[in-house]
ModelCIF file with pLDDT and N, C-alpha, C, O atoms, coordinates in Angstrom:
data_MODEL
#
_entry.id   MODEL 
#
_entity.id                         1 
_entity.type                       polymer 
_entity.pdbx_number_of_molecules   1 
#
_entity_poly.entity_id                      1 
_entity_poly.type                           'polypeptide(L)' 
_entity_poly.nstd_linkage                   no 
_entity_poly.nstd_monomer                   no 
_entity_poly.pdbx_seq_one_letter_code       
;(UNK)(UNK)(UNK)(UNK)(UNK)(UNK)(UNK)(UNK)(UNK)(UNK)(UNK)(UNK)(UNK)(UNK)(UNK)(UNK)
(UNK)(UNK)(UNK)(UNK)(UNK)(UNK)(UNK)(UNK)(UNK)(UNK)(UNK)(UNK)(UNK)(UNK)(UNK)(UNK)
(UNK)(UNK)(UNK)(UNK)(UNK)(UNK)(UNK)(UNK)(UNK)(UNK)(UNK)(UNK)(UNK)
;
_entity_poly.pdbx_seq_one_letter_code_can   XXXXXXXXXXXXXXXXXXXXXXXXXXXXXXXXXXXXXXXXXXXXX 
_entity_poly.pdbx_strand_id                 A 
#
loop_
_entity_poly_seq.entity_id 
_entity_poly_seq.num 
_entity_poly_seq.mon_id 
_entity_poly_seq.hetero 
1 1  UNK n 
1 2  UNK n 
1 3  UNK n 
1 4  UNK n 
1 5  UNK n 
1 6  UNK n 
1 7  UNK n 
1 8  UNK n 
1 9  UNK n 
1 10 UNK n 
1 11 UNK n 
1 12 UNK n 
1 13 UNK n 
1 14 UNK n 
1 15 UNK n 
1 16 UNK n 
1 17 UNK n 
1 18 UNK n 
1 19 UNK n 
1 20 UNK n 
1 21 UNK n 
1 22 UNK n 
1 23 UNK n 
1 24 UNK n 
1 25 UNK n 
1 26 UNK n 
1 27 UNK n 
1 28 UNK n 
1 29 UNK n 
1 30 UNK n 
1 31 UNK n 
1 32 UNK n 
1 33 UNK n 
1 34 UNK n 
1 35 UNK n 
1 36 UNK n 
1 37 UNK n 
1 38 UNK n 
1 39 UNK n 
1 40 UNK n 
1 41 UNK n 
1 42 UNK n 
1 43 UNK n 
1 44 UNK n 
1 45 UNK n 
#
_struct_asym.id          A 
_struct_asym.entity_id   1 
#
loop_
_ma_qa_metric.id 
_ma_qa_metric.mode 
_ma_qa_metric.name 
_ma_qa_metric.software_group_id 
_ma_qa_metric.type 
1 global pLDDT . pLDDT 
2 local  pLDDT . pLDDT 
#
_ma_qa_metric_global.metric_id      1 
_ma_qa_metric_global.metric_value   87.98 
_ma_qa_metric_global.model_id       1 
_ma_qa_metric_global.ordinal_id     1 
#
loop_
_ma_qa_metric_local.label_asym_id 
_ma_qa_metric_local.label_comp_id 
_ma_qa_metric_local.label_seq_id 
_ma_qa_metric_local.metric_id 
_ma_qa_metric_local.metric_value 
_ma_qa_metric_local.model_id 
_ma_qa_metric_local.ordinal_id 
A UNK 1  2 87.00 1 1  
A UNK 2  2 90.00 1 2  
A UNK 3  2 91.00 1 3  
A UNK 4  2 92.00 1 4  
A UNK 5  2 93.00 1 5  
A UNK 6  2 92.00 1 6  
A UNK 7  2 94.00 1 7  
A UNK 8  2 93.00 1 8  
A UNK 9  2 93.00 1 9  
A UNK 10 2 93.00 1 10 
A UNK 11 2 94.00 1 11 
A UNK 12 2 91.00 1 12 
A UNK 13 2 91.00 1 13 
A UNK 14 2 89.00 1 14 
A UNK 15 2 91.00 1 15 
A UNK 16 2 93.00 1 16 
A UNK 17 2 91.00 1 17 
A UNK 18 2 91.00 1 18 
A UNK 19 2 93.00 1 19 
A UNK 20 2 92.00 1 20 
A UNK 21 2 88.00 1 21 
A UNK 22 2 89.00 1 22 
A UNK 23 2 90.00 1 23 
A UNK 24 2 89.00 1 24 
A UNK 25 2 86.00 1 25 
A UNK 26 2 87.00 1 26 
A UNK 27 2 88.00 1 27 
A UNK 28 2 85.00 1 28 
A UNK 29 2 85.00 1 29 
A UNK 30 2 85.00 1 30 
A UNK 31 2 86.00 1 31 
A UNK 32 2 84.00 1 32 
A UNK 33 2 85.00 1 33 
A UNK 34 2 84.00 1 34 
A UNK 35 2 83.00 1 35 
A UNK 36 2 84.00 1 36 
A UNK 37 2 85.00 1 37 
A UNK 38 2 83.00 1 38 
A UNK 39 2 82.00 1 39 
A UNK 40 2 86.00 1 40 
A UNK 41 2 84.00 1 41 
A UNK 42 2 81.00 1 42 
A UNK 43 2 81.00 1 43 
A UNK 44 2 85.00 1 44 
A UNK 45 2 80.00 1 45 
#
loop_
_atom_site.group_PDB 
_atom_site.id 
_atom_site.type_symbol 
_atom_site.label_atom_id 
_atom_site.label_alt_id 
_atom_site.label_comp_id 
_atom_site.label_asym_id 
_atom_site.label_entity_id 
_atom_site.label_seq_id 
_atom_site.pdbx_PDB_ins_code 
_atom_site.Cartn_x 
_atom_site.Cartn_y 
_atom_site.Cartn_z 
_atom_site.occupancy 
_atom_site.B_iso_or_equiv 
_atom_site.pdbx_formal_charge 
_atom_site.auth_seq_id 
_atom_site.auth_comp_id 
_atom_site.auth_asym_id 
_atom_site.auth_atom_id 
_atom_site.pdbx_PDB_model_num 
ATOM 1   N N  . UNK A 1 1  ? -5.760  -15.985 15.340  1.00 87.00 ? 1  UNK A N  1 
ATOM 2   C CA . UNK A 1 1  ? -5.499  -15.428 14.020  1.00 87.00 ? 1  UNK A CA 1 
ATOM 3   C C  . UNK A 1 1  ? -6.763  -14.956 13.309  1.00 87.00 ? 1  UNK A C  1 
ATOM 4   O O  . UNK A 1 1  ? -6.740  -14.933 12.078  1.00 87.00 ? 1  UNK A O  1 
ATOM 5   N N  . UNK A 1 2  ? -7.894  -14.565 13.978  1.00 90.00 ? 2  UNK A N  1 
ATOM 6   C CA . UNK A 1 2  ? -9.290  -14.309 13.104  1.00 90.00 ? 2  UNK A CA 1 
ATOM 7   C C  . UNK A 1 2  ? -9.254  -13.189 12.511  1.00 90.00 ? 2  UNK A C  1 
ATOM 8   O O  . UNK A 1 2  ? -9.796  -12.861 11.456  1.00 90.00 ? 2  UNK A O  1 
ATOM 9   N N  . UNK A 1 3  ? -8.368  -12.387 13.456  1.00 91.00 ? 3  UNK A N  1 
ATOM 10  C CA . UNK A 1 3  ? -8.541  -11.225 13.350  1.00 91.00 ? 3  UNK A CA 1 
ATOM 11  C C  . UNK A 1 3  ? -7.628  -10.545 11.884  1.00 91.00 ? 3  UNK A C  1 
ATOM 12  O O  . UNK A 1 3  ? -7.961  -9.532  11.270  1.00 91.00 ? 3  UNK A O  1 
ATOM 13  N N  . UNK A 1 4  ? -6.666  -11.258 11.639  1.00 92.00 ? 4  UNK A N  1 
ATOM 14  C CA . UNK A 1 4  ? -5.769  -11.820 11.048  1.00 92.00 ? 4  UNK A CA 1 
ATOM 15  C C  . UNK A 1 4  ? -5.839  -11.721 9.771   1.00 92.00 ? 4  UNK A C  1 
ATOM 16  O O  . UNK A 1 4  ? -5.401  -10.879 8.987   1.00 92.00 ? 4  UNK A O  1 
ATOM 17  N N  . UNK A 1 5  ? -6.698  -13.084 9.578   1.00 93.00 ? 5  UNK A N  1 
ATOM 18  C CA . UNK A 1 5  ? -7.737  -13.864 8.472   1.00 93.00 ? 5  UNK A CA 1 
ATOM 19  C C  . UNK A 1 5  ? -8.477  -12.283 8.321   1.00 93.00 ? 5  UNK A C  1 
ATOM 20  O O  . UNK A 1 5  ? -8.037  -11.714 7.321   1.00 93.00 ? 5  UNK A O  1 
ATOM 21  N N  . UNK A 1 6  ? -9.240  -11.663 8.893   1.00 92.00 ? 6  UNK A N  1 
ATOM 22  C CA . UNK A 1 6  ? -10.490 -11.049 7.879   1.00 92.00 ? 6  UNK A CA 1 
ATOM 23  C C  . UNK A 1 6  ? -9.896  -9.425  7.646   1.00 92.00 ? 6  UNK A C  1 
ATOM 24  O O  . UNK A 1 6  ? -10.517 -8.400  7.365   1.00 92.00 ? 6  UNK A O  1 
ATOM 25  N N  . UNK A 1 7  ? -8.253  -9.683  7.916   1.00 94.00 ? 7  UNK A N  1 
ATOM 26  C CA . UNK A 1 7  ? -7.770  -7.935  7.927   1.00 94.00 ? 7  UNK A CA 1 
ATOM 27  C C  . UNK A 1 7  ? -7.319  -8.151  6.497   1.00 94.00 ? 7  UNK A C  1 
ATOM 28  O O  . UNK A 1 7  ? -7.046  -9.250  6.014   1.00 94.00 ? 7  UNK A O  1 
ATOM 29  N N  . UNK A 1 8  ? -7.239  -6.283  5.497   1.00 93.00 ? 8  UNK A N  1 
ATOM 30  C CA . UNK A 1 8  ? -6.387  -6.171  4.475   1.00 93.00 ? 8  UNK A CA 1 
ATOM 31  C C  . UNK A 1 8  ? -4.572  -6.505  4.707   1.00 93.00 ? 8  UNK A C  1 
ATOM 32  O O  . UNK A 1 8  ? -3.740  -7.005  3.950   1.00 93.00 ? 8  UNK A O  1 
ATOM 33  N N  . UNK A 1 9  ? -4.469  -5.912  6.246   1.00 93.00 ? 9  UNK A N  1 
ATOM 34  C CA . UNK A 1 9  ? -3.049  -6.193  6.517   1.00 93.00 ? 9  UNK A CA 1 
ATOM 35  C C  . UNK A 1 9  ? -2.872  -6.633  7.818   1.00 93.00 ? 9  UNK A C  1 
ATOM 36  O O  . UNK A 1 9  ? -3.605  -6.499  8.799   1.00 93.00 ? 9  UNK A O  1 
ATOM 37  N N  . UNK A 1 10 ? -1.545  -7.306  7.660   1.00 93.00 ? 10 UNK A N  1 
ATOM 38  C CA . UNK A 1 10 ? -1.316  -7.941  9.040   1.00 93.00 ? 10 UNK A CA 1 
ATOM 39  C C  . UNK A 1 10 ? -0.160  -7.787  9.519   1.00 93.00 ? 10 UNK A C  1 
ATOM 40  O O  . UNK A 1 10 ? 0.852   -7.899  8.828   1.00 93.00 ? 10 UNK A O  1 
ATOM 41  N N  . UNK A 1 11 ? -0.152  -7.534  10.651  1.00 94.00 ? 11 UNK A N  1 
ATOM 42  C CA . UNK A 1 11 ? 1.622   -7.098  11.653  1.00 94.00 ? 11 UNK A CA 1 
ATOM 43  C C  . UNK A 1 11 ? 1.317   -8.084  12.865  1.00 94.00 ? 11 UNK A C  1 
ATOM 44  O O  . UNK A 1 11 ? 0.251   -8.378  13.405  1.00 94.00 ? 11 UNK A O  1 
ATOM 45  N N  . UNK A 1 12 ? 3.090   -8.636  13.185  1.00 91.00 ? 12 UNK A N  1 
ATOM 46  C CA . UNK A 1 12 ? 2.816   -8.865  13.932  1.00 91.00 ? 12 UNK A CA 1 
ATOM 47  C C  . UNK A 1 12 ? 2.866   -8.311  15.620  1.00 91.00 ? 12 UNK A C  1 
ATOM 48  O O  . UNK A 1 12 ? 2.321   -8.772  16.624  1.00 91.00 ? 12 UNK A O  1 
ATOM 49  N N  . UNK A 1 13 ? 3.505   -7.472  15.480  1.00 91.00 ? 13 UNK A N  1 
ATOM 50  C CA . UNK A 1 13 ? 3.556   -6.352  16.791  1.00 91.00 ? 13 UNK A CA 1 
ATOM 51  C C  . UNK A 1 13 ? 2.466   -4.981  16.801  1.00 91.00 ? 13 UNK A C  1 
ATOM 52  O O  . UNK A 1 13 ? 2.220   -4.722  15.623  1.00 91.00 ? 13 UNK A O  1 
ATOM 53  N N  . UNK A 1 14 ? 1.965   -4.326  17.435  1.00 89.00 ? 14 UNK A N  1 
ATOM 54  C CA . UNK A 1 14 ? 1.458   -2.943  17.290  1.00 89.00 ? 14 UNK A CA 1 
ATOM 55  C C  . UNK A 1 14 ? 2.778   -1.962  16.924  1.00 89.00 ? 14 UNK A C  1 
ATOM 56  O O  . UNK A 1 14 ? 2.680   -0.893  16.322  1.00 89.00 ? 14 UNK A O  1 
ATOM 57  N N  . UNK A 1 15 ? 3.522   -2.313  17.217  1.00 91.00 ? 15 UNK A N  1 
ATOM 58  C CA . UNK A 1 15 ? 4.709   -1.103  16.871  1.00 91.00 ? 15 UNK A CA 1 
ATOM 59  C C  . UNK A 1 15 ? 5.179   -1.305  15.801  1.00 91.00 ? 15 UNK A C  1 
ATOM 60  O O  . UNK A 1 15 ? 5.955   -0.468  15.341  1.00 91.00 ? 15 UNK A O  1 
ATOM 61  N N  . UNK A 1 16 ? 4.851   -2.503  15.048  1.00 93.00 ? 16 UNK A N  1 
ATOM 62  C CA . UNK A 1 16 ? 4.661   -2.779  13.634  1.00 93.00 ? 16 UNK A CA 1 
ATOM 63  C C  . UNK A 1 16 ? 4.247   -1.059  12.399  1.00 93.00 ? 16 UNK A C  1 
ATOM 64  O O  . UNK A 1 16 ? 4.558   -0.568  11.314  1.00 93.00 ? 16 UNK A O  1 
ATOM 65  N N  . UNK A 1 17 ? 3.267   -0.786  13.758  1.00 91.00 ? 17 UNK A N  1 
ATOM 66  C CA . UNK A 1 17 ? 1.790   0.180   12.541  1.00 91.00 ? 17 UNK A CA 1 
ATOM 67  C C  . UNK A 1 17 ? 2.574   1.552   12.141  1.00 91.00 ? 17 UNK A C  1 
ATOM 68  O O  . UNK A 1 17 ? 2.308   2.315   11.213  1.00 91.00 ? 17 UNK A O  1 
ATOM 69  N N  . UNK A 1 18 ? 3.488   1.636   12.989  1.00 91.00 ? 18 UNK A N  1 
ATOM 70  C CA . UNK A 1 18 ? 3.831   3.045   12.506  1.00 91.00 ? 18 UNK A CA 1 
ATOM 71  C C  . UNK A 1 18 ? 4.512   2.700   11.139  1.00 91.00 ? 18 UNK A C  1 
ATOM 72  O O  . UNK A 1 18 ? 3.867   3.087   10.165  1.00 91.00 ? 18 UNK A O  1 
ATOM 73  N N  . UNK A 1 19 ? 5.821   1.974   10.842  1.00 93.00 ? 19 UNK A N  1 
ATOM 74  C CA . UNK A 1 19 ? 6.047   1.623   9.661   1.00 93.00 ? 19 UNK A CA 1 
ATOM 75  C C  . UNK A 1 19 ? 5.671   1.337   8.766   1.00 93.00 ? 19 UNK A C  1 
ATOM 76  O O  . UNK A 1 19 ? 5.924   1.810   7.658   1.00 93.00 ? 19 UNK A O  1 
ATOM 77  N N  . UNK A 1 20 ? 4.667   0.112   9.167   1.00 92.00 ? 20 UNK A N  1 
ATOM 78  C CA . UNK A 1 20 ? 3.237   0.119   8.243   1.00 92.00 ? 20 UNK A CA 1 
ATOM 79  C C  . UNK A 1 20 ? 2.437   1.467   7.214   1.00 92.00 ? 20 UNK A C  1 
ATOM 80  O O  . UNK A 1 20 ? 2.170   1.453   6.012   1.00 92.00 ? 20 UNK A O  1 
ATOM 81  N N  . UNK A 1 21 ? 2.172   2.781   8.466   1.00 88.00 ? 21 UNK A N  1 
ATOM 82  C CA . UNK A 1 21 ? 1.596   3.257   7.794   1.00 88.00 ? 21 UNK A CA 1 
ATOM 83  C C  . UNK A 1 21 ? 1.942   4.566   7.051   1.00 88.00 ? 21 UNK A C  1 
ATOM 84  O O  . UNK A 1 21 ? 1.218   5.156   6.250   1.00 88.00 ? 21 UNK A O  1 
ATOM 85  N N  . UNK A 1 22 ? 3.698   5.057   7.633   1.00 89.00 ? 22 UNK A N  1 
ATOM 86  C CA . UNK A 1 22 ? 4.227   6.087   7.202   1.00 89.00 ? 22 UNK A CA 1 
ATOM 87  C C  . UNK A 1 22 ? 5.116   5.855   6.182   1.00 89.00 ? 22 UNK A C  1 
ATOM 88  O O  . UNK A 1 22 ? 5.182   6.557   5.173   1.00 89.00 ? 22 UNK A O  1 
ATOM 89  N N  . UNK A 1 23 ? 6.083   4.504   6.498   1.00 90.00 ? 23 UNK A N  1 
ATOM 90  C CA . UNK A 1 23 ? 7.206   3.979   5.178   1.00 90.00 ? 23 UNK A CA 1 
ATOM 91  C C  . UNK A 1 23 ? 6.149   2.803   3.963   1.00 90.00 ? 23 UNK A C  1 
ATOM 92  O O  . UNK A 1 23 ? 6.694   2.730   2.862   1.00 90.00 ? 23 UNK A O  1 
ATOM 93  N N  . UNK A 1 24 ? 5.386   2.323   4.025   1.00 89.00 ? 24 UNK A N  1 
ATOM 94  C CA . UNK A 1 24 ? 4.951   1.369   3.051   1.00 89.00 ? 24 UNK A CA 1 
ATOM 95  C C  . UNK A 1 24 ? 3.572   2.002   2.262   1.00 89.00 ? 24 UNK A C  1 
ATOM 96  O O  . UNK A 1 24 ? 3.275   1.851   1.077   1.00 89.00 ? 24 UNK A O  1 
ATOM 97  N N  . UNK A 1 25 ? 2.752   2.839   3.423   1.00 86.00 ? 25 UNK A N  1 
ATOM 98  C CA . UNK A 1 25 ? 1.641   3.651   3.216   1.00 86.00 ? 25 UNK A CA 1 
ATOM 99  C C  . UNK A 1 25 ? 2.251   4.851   2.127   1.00 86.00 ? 25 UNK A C  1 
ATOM 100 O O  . UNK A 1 25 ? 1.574   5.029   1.115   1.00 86.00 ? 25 UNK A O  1 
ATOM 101 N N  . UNK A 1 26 ? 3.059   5.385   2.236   1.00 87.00 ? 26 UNK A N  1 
ATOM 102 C CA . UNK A 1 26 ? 3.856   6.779   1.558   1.00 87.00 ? 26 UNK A CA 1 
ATOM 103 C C  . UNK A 1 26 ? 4.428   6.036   0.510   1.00 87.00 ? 26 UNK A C  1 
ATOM 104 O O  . UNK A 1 26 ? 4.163   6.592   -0.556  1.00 87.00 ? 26 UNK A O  1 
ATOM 105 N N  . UNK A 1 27 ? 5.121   4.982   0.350   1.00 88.00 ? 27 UNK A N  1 
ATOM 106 C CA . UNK A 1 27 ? 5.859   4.300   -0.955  1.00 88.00 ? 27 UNK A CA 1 
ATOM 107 C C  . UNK A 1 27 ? 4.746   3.811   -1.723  1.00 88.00 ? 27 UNK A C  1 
ATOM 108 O O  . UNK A 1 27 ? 4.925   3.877   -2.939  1.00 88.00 ? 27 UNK A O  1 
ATOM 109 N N  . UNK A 1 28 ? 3.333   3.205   -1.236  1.00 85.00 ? 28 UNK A N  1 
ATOM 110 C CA . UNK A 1 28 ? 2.360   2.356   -1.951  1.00 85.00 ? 28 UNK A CA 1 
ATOM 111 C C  . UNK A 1 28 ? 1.248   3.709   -2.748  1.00 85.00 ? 28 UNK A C  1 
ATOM 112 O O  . UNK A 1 28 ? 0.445   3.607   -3.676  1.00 85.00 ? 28 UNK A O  1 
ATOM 113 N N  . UNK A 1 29 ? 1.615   4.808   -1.979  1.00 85.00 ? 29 UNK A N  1 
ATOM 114 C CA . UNK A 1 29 ? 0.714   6.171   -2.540  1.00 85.00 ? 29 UNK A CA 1 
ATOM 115 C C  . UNK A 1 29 ? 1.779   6.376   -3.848  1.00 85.00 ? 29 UNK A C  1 
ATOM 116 O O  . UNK A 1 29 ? 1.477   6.453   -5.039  1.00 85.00 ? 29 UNK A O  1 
ATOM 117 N N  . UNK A 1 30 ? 2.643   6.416   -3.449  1.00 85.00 ? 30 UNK A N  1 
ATOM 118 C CA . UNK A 1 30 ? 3.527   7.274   -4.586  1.00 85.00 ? 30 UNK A CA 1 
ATOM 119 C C  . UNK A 1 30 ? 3.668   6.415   -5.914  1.00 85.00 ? 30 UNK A C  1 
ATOM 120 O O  . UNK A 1 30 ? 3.723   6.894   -7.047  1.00 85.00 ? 30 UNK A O  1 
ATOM 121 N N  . UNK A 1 31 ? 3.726   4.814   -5.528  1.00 86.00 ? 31 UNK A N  1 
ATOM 122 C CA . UNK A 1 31 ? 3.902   4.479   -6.857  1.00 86.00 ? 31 UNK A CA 1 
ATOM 123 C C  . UNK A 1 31 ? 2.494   3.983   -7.610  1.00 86.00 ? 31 UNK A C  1 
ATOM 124 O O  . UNK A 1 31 ? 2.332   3.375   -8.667  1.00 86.00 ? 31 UNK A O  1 
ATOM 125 N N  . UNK A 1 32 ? 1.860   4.325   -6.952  1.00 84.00 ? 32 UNK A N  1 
ATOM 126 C CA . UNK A 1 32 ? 0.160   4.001   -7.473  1.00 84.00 ? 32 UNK A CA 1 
ATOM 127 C C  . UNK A 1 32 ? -0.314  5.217   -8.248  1.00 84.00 ? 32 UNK A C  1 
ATOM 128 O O  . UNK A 1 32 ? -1.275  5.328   -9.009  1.00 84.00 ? 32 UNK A O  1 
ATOM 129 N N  . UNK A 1 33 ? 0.589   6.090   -7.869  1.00 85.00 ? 33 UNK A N  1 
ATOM 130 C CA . UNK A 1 33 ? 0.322   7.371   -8.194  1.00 85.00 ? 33 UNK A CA 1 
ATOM 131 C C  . UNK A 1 33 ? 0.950   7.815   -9.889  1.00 85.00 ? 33 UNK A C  1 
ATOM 132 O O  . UNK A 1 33 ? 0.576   8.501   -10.840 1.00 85.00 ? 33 UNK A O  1 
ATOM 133 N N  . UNK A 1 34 ? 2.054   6.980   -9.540  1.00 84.00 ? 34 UNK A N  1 
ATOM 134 C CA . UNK A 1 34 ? 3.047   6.828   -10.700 1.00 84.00 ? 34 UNK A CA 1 
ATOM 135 C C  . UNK A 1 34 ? 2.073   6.116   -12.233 1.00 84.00 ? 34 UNK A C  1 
ATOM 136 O O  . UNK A 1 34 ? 1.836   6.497   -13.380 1.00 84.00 ? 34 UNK A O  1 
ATOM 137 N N  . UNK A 1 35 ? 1.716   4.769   -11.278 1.00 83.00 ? 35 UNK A N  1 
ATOM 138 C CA . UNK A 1 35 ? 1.017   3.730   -12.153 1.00 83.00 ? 35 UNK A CA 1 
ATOM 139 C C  . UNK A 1 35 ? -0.042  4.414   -13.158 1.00 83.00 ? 35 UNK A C  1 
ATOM 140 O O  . UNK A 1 35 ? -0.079  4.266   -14.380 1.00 83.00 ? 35 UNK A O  1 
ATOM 141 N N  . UNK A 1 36 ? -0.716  5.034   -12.523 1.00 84.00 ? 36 UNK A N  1 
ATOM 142 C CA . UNK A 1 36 ? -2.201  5.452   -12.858 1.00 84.00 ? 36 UNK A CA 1 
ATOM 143 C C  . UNK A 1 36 ? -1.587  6.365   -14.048 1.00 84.00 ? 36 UNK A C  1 
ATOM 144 O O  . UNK A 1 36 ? -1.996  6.128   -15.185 1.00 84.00 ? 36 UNK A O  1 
ATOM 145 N N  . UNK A 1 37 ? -0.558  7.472   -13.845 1.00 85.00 ? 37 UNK A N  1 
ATOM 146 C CA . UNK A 1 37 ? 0.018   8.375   -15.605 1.00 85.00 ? 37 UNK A CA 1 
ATOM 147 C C  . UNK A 1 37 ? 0.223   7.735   -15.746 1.00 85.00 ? 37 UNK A C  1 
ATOM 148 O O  . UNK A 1 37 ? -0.779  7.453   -16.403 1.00 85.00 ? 37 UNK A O  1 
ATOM 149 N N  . UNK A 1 38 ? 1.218   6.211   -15.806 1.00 83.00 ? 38 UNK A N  1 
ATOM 150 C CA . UNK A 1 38 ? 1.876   5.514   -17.241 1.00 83.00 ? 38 UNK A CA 1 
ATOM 151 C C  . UNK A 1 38 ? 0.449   5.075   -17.660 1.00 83.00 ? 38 UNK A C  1 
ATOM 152 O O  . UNK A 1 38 ? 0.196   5.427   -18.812 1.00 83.00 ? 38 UNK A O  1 
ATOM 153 N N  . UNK A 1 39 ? -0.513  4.428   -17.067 1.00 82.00 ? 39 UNK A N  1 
ATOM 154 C CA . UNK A 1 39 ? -1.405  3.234   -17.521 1.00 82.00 ? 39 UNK A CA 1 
ATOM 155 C C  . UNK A 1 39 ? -2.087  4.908   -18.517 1.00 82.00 ? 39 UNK A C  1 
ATOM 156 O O  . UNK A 1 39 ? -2.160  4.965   -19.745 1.00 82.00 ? 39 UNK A O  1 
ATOM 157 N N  . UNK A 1 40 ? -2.366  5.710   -17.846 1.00 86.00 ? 40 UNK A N  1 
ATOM 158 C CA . UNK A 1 40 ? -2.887  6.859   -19.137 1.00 86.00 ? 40 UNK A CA 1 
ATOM 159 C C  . UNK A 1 40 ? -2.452  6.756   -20.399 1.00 86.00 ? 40 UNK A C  1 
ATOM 160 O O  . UNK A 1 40 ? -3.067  6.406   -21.407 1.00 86.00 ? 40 UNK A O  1 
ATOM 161 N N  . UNK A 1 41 ? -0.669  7.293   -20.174 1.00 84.00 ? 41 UNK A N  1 
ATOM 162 C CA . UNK A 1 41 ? -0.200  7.600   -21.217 1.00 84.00 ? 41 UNK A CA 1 
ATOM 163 C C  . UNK A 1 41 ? 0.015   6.665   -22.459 1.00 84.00 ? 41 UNK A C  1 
ATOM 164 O O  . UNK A 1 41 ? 0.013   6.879   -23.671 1.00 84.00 ? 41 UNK A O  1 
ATOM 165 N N  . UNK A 1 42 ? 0.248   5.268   -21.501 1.00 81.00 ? 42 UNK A N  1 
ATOM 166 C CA . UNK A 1 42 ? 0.430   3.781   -22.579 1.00 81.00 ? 42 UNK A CA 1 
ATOM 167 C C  . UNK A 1 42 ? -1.118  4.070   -23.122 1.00 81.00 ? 42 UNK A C  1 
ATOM 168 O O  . UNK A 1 42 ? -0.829  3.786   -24.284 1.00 81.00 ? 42 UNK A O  1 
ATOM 169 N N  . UNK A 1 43 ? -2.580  4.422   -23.208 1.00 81.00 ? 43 UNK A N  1 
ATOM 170 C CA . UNK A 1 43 ? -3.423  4.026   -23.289 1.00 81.00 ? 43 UNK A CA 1 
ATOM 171 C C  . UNK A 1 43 ? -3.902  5.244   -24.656 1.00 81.00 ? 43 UNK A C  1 
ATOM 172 O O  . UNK A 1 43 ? -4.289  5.324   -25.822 1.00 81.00 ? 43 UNK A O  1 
ATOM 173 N N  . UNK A 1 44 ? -3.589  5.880   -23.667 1.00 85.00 ? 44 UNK A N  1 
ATOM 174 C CA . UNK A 1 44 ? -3.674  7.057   -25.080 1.00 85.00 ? 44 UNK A CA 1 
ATOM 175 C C  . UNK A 1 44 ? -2.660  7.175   -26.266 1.00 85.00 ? 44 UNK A C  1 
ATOM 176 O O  . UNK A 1 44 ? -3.116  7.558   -27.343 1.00 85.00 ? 44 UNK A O  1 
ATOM 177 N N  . UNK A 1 45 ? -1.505  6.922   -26.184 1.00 80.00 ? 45 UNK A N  1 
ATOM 178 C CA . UNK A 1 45 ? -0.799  6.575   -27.019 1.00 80.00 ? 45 UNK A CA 1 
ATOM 179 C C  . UNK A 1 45 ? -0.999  5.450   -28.098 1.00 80.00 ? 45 UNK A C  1 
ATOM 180 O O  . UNK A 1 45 ? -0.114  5.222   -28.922 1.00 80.00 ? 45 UNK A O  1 
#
């Protein structure tokens, strides 16, 4: 598990990565993306 321990993410299969990086990678862009205008707009408001 070292490898494990010193990663940002962890799967446990390699065929894990594609999901990993097309369904969670594409949902974690979009709503970060989202985050960043509200945290604007709440701020400037």
């Amino acid at each position: 598990m070292q490898a494990v321990m010193a990663s940002d993410f962890a799967i446990s299969r390699f065929k894990h990565l594609k999901k990993l990086l097309l369904v969670h990678g594409h949902w974690c862009y979009a709503r970060l993306a989202k985050m960043v205008i509200y945290f604007f707009y709440k701020n400037v408001s």
